[in-house]
Protein backbone atom coordinates (compact mmCIF):
# COMPACT_ATOMS: atom_id res chain seq x y z
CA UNK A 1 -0.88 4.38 1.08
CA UNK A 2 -2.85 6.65 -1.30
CA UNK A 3 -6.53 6.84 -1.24
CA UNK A 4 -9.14 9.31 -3.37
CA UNK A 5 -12.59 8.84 -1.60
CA UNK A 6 -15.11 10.41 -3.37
CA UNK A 7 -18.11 11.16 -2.73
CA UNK A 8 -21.58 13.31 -3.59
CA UNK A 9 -23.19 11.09 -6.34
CA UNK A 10 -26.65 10.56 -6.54
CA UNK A 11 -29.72 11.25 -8.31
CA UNK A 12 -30.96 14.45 -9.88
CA UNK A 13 -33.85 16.04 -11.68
CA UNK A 14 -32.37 17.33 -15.38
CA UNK A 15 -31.60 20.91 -15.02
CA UNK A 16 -30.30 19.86 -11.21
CA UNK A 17 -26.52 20.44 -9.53
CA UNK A 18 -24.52 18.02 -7.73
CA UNK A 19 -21.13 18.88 -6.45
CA UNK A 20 -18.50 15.71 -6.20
CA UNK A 21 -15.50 15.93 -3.52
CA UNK A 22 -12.49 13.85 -3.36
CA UNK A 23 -10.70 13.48 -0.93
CA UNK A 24 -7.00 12.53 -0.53
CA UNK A 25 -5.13 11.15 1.26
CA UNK A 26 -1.31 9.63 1.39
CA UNK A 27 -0.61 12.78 -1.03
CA UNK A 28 -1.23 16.01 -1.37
CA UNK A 29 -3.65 17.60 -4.08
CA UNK A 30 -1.19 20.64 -4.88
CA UNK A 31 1.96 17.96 -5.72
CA UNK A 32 -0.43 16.79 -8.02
CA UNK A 33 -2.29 17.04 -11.43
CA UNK A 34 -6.11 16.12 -9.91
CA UNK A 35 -8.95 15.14 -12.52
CA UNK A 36 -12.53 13.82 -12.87
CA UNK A 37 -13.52 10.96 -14.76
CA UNK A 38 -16.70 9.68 -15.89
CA UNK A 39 -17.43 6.25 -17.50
CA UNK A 40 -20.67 4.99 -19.26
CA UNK A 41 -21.16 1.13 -19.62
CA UNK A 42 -19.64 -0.06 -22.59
CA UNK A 43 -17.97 3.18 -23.62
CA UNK A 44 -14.20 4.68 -22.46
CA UNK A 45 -13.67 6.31 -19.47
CA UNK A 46 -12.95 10.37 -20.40
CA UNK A 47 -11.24 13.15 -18.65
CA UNK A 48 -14.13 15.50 -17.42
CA UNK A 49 -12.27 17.91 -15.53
CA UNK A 50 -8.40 18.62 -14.41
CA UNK A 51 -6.44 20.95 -12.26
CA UNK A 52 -3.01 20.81 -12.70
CA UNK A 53 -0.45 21.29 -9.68
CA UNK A 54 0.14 24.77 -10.47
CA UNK A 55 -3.91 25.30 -10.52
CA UNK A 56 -4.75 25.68 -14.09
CA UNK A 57 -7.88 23.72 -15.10
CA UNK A 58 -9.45 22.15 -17.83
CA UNK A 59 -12.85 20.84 -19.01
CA UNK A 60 -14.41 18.84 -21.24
CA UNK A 61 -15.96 21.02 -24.15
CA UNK A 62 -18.97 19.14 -23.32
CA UNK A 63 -19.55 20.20 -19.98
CA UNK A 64 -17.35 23.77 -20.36
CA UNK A 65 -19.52 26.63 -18.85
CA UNK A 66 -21.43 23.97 -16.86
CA UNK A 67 -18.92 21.99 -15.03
CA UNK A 68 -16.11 23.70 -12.62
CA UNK A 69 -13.37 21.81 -10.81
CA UNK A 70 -11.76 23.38 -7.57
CA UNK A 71 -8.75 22.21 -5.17
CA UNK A 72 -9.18 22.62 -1.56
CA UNK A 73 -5.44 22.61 -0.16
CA UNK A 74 -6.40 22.98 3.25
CA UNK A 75 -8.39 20.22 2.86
CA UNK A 76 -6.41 18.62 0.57
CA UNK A 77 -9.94 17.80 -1.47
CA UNK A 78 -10.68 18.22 -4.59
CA UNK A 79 -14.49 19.07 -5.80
CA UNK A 80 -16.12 19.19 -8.97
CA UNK A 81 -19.44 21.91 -9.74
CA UNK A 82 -21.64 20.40 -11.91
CA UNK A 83 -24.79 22.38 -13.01
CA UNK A 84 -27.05 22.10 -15.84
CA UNK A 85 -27.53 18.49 -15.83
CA UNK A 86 -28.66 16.30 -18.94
CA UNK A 87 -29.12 12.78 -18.89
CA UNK A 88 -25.65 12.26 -21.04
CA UNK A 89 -24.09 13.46 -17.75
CA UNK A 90 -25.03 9.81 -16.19
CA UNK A 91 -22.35 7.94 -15.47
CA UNK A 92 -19.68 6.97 -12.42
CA UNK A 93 -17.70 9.53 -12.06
CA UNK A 94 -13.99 8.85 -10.62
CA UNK A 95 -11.33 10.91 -8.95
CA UNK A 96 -7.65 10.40 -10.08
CA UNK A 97 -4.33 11.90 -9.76
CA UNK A 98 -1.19 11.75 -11.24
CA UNK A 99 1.99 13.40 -9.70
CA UNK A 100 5.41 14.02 -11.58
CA UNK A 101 6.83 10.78 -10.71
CA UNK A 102 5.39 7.42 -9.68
CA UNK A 103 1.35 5.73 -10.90
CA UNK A 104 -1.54 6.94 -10.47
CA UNK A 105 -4.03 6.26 -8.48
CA UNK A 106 -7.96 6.07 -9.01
CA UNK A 107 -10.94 6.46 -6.35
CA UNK A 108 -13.67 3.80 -5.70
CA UNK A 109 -16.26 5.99 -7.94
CA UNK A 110 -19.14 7.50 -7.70
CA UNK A 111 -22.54 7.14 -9.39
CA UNK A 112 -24.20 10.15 -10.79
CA UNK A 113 -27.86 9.34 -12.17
CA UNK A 114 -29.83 12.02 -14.17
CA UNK A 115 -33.54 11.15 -15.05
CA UNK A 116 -36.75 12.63 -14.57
C-alpha cells in the first residue's frame, strides 16, 4: 500500500522559510517522478515543484529562485525549501508521485499559512 505523509506546514511571518517533507512509503522516491502541489480554495491545484526519477527538477516560475525541491533516497523522502514567503504562497500543499506505470498517488496535505 502506498502512502506520502507529509508534513512541516504551519504558520509563518512573510519573508519566513518552511521546509515540507514527504515521506514514502510502499514505493520508492527514485522509481518515481515526485512533485509538490499547492491548492487555494476555489482555484486548481498546480504543480509547485518536481523531481523526476532521474533527479532533474522543476519549479514553478512563481516560486523559481525561492522554492527548491530535494529527494532523500536514503530516506526515501522527499522535501521541499521554501524561502521568501508571500501571502500568495498560502495554501495546502500536497505530495504526489507518479511512476512509469500504474496511478498515482496523493498525500493527506499540508497547510501552509502566511500572514503577519
Amino acid at each position: 500500500q502506498v502512502r506520502l505523509a507529509e508534513s512541516g506546514g504551519g504558520s509563518v511571518q512573510p519573508g519566513g522559510s518552511l521546509m515540507l517533507s514527504c515521506a514514502a512509503s510502499g514505493i520508492a522516491v527514485t522509481d518515481n517522478a515526485m512533485a509538490w502541489y499547492r491548492q487555494v480554495p476555489g482555484k486548481e491545484r498546480e504543480m509547485v515543484a518536481r523531481i523526476s526519477s532521474g533527479g532533474i527538477t522543476t519549479v514553478l516560475n512563481s516560486v523559481k529562485g525561492r522554492f527548491t525541491i530535494s529527494r532523500d533516497d536514503a530516506k526515501n523522502t522527499v522535501s521541499l525549501q521554501m524561502n521568501s514567503l508571500t501571502p500568495e504562497d498560502t495554501a495546502i500543499y500536497y505530495c504526489h508521485s507518479q511512476g512509469p506505470r500504474g496511478p498515482a498517488h496523493w498525500g493527506q496535505g499540508t497547510q501552509v499559512t502566511v500572514s503577519s
